[in-house]
C-alpha atoms as a PDB file:
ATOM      1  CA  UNK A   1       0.000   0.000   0.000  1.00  0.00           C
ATOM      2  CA  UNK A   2       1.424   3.487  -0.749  1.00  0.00           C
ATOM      3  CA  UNK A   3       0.561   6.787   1.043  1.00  0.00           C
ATOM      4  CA  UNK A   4      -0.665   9.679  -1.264  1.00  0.00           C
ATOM      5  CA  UNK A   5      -0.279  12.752  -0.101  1.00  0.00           C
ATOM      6  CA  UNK A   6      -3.064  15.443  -0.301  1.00  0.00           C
ATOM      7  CA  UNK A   7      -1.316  19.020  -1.386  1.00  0.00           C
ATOM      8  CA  UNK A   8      -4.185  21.535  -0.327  1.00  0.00           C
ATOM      9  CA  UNK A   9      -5.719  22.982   2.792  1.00  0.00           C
ATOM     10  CA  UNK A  10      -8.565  21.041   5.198  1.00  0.00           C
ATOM     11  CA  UNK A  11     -11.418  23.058   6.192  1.00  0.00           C
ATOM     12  CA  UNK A  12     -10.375  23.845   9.561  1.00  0.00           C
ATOM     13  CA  UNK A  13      -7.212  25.651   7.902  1.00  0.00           C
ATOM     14  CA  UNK A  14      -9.423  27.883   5.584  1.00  0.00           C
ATOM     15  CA  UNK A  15     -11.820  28.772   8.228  1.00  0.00           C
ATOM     16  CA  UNK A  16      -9.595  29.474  10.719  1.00  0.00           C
ATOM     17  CA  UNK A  17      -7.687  31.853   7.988  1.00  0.00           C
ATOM     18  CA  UNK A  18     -11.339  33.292   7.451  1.00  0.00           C
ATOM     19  CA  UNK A  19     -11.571  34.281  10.466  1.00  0.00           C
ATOM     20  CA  UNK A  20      -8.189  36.343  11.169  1.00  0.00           C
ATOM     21  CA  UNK A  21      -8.713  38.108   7.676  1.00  0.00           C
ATOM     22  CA  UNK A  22     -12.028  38.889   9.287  1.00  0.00           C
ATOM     23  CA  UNK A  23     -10.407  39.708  12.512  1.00  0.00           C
ATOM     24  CA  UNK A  24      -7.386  42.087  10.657  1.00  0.00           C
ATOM     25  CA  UNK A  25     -10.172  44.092   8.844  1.00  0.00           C
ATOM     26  CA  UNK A  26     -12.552  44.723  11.860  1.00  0.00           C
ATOM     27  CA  UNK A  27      -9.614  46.689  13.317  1.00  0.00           C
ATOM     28  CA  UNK A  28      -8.422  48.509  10.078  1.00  0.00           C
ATOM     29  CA  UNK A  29     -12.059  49.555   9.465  1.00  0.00           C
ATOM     30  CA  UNK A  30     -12.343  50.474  13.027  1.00  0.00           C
ATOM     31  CA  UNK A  31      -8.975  52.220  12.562  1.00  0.00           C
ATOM     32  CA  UNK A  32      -9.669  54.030   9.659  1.00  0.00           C
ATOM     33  CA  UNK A  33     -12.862  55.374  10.891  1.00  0.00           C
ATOM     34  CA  UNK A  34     -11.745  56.430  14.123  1.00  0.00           C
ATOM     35  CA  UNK A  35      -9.237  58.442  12.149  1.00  0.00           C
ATOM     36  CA  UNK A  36     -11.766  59.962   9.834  1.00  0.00           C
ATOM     37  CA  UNK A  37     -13.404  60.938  12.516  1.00  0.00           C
ATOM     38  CA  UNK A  38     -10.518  62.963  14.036  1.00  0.00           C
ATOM     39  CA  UNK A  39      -9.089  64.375  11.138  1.00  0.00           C
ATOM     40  CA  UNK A  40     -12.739  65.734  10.582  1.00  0.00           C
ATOM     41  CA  UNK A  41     -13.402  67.134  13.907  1.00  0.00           C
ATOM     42  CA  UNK A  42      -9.854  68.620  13.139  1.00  0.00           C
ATOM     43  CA  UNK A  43     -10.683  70.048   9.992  1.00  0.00           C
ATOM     44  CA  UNK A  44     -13.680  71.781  12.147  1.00  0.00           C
ATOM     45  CA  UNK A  45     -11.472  73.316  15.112  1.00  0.00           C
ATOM     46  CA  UNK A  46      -8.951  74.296  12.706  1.00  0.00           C
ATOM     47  CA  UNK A  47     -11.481  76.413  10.904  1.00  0.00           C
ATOM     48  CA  UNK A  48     -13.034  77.917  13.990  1.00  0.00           C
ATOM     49  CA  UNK A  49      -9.641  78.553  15.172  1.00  0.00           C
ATOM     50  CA  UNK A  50      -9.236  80.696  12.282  1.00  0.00           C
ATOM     51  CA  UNK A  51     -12.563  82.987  12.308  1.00  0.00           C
ATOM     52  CA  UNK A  52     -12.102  82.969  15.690  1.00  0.00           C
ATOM     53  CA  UNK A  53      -8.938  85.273  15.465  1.00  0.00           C
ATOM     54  CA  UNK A  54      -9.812  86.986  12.015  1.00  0.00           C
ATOM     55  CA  UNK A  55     -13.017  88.135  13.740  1.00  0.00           C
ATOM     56  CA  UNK A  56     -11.285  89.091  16.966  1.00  0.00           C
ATOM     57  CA  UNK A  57      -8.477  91.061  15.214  1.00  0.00           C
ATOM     58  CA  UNK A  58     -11.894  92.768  13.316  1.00  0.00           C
ATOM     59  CA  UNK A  59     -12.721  93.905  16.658  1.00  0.00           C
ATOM     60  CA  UNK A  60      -9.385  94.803  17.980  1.00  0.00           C
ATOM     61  CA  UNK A  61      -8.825  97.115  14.724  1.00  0.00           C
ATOM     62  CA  UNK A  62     -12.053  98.601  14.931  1.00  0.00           C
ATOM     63  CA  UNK A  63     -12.130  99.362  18.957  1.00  0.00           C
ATOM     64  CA  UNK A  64      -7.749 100.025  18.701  1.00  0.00           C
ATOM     65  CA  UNK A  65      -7.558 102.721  22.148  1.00  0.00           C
ATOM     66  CA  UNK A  66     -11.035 103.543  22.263  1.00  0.00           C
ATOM     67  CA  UNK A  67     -12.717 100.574  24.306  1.00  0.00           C
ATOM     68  CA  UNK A  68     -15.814 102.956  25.254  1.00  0.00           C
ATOM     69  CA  UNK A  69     -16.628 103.396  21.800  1.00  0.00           C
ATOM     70  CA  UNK A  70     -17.746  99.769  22.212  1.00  0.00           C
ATOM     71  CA  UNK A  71     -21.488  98.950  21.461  1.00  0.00           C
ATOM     72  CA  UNK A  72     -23.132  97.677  24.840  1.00  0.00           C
ATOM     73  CA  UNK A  73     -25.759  95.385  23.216  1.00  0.00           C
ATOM     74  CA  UNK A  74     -24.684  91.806  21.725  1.00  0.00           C
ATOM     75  CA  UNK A  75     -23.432  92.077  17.668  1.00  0.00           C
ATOM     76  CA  UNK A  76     -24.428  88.711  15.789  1.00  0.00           C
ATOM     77  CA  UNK A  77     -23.945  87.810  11.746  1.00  0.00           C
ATOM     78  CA  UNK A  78     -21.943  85.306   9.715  1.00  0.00           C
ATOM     79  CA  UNK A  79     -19.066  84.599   7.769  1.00  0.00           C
ATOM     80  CA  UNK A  80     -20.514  84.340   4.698  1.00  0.00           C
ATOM     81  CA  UNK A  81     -21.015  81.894   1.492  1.00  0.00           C
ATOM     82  CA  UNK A  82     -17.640  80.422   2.202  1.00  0.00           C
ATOM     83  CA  UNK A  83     -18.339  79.632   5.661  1.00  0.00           C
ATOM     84  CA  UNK A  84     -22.095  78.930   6.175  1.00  0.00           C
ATOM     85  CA  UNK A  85     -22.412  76.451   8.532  1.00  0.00           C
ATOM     86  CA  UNK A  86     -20.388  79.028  11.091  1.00  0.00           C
ATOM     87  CA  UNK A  87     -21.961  82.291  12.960  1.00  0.00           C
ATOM     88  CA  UNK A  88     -20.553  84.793  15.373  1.00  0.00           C
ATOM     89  CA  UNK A  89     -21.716  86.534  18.056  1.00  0.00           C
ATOM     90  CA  UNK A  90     -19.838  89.225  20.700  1.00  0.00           C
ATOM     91  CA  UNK A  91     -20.145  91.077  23.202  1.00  0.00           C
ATOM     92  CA  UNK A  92     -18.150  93.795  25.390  1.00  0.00           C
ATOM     93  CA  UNK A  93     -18.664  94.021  29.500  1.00  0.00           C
ATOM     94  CA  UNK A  94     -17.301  96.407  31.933  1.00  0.00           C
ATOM     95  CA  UNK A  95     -14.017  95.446  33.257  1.00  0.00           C
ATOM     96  CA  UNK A  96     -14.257  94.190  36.983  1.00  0.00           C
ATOM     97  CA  UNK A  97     -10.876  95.346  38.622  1.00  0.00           C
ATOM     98  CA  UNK A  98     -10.594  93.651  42.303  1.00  0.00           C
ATOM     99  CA  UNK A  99     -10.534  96.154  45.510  1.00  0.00           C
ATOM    100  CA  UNK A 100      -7.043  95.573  46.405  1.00  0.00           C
ATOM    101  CA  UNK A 101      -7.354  97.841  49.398  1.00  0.00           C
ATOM    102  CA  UNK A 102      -8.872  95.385  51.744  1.00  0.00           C
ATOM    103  CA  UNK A 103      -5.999  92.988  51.331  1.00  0.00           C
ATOM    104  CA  UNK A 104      -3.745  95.936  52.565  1.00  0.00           C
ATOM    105  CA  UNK A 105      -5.895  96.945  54.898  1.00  0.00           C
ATOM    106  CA  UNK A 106      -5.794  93.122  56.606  1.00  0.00           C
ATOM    107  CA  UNK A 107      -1.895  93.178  56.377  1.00  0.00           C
ATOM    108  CA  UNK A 108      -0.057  93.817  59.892  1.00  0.00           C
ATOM    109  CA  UNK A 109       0.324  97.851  60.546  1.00  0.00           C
ATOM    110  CA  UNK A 110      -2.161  98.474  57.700  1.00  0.00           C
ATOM    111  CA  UNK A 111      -2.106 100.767  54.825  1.00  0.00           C
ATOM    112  CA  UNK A 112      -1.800 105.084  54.554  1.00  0.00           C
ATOM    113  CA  UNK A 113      -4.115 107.054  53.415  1.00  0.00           C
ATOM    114  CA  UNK A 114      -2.079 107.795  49.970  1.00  0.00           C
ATOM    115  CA  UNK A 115      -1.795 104.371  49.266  1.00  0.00           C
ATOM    116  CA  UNK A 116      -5.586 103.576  49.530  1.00  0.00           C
ATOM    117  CA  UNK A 117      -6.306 106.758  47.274  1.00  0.00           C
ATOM    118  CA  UNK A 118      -3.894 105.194  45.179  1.00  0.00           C
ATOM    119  CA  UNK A 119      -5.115 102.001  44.744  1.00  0.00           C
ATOM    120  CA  UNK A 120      -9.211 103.464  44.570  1.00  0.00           C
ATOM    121  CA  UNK A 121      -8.156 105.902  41.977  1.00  0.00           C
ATOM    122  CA  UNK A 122      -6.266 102.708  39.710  1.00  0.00           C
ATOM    123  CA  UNK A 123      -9.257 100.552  40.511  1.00  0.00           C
ATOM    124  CA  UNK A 124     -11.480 103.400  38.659  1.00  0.00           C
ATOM    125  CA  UNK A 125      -9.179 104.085  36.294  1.00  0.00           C
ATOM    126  CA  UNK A 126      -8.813 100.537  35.040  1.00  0.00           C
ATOM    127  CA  UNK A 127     -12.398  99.927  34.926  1.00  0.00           C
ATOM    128  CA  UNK A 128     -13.024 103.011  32.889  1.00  0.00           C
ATOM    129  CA  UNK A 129     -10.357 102.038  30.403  1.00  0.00           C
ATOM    130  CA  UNK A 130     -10.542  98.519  29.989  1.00  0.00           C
ATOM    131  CA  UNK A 131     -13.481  96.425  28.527  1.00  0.00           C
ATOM    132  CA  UNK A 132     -13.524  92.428  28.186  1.00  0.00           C
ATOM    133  CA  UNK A 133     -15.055  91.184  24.828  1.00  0.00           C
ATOM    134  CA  UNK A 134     -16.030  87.621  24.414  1.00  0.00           C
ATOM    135  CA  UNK A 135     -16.266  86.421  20.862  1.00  0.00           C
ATOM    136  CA  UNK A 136     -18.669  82.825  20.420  1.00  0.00           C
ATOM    137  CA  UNK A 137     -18.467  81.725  16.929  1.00  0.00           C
ATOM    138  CA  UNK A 138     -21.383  78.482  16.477  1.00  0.00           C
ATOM    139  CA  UNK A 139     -20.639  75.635  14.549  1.00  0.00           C
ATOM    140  CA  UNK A 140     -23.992  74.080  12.695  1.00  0.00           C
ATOM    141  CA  UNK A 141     -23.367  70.411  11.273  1.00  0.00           C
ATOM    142  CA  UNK A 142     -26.521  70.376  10.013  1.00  0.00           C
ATOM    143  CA  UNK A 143     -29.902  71.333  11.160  1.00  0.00           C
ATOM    144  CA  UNK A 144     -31.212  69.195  13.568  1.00  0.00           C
ATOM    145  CA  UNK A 145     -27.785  68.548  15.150  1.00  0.00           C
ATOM    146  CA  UNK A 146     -26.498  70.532  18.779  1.00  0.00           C
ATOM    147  CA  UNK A 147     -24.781  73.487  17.644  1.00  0.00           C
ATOM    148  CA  UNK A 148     -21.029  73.894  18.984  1.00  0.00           C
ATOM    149  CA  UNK A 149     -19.942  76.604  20.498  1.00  0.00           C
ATOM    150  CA  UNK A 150     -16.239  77.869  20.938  1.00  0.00           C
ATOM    151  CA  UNK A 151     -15.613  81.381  23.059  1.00  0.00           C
ATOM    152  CA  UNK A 152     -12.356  83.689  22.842  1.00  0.00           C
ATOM    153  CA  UNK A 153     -12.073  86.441  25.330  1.00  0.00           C
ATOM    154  CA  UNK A 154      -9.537  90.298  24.785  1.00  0.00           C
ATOM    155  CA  UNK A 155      -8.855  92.894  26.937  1.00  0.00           C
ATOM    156  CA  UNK A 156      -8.912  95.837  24.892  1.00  0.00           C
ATOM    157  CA  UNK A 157      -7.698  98.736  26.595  1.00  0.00           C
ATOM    158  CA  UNK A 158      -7.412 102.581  26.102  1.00  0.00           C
ATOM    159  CA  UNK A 159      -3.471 103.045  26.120  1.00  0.00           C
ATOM    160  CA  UNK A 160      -4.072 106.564  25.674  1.00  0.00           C
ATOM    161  CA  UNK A 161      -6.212 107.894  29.017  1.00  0.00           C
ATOM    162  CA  UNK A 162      -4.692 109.739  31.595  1.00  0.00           C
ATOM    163  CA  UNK A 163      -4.946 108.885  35.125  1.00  0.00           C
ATOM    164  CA  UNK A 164      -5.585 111.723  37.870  1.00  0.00           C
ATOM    165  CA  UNK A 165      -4.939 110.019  41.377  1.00  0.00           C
ATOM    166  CA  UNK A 166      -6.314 113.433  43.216  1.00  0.00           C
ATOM    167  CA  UNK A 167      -3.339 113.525  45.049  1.00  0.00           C
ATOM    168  CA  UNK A 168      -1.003 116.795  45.611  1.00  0.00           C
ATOM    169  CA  UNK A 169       2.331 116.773  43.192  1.00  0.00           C
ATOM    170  CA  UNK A 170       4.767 117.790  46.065  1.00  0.00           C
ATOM    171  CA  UNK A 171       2.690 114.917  48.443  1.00  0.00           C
ATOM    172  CA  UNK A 172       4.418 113.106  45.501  1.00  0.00           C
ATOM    173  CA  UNK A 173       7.909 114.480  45.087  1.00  0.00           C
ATOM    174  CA  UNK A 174       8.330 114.144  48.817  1.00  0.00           C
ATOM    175  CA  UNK A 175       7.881 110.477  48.249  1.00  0.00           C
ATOM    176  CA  UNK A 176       9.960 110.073  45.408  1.00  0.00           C
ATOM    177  CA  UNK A 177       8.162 110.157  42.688  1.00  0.00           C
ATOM    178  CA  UNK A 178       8.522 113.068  40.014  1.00  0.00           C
END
């Protein structure tokens, strides 16, 4: 009797080779779309990114050492054909400057007079010539998705104001100053 011998694969072999081909493309289509999705979202924040600062540089121009000019009530519109599925909306607030004074108060000895003028007369002066604008611009996917929203806050301030602290020159000179 002589042994032949069978070239070929059995069926276990095949299906077993089935099934990591199977296994190897359920990760590279998980993969790839994993990576779609990223480069996508990507592609989005990218582009807010950018009408995010073109818009804000808009404002800055506009509003360049004369942050009371600034309209009080909320400005909305778009970017246009080119960008449709993004709008904007800002808005400018009064500056909030801290009260320093009671944390020099609380210190051991306390605090002159001068100093607290000082630091009342800054606090207006600050909150006179600085406003805070926050810039949202909306992304829209599509209609009935959740719109996102990404915010960029400035401090535009008037570099040109003068400051009068109320206080006598020579008071001054006799401190040191000029």
């Amino acid at each position: 009797m002589t042994k032949k011998h069978i070239n070929g694969f059995s069926l276990i072999e095949v299906l077993i080779a089935l099934g990591i081909i199977a296994s190897v493309m359920m990760v590279l289509t998980s993969s790839w779309t994993s990576n779609f999705r990223r480069v996508g979202k990507a592609k989005i924040q990218t582009q807010v990114v950018y009408l995010l600062q073109k818009k804000m540089i808009e404002i800055e121009t506009l509003y360049k050492d004369r942050p009371q000019d600034l309209p009080t009530e909320a400005q909305t519109g778009n970017f246009g054909d080119k960008h449709k599925k993004y709008t904007f909306s800002w808005e400018a607030k009064e500056f909030k400057m801290p009260d320093l004074s009671s944390v020099l108060t609380t210190q051991s000895g306390g605090t002159d007079e001068i100093t607290l003028t000082v630091i009342s007369k800054m606090k207006e002066f600050f909150e006179q010539s600085v406003k805070e604008v926050n810039l949202t611009v909306t992304y829209l996917q599509s209609p009935k998705a959740k719109p996102k929203k990404y915010t960029l806050s400035t401090l535009l301030v008037d570099y040109n104001a003068s400051i009068d602290l109320g206080i006598d020159p020579s008071v001054l000179k006799g401190l040191g100053g000029g």
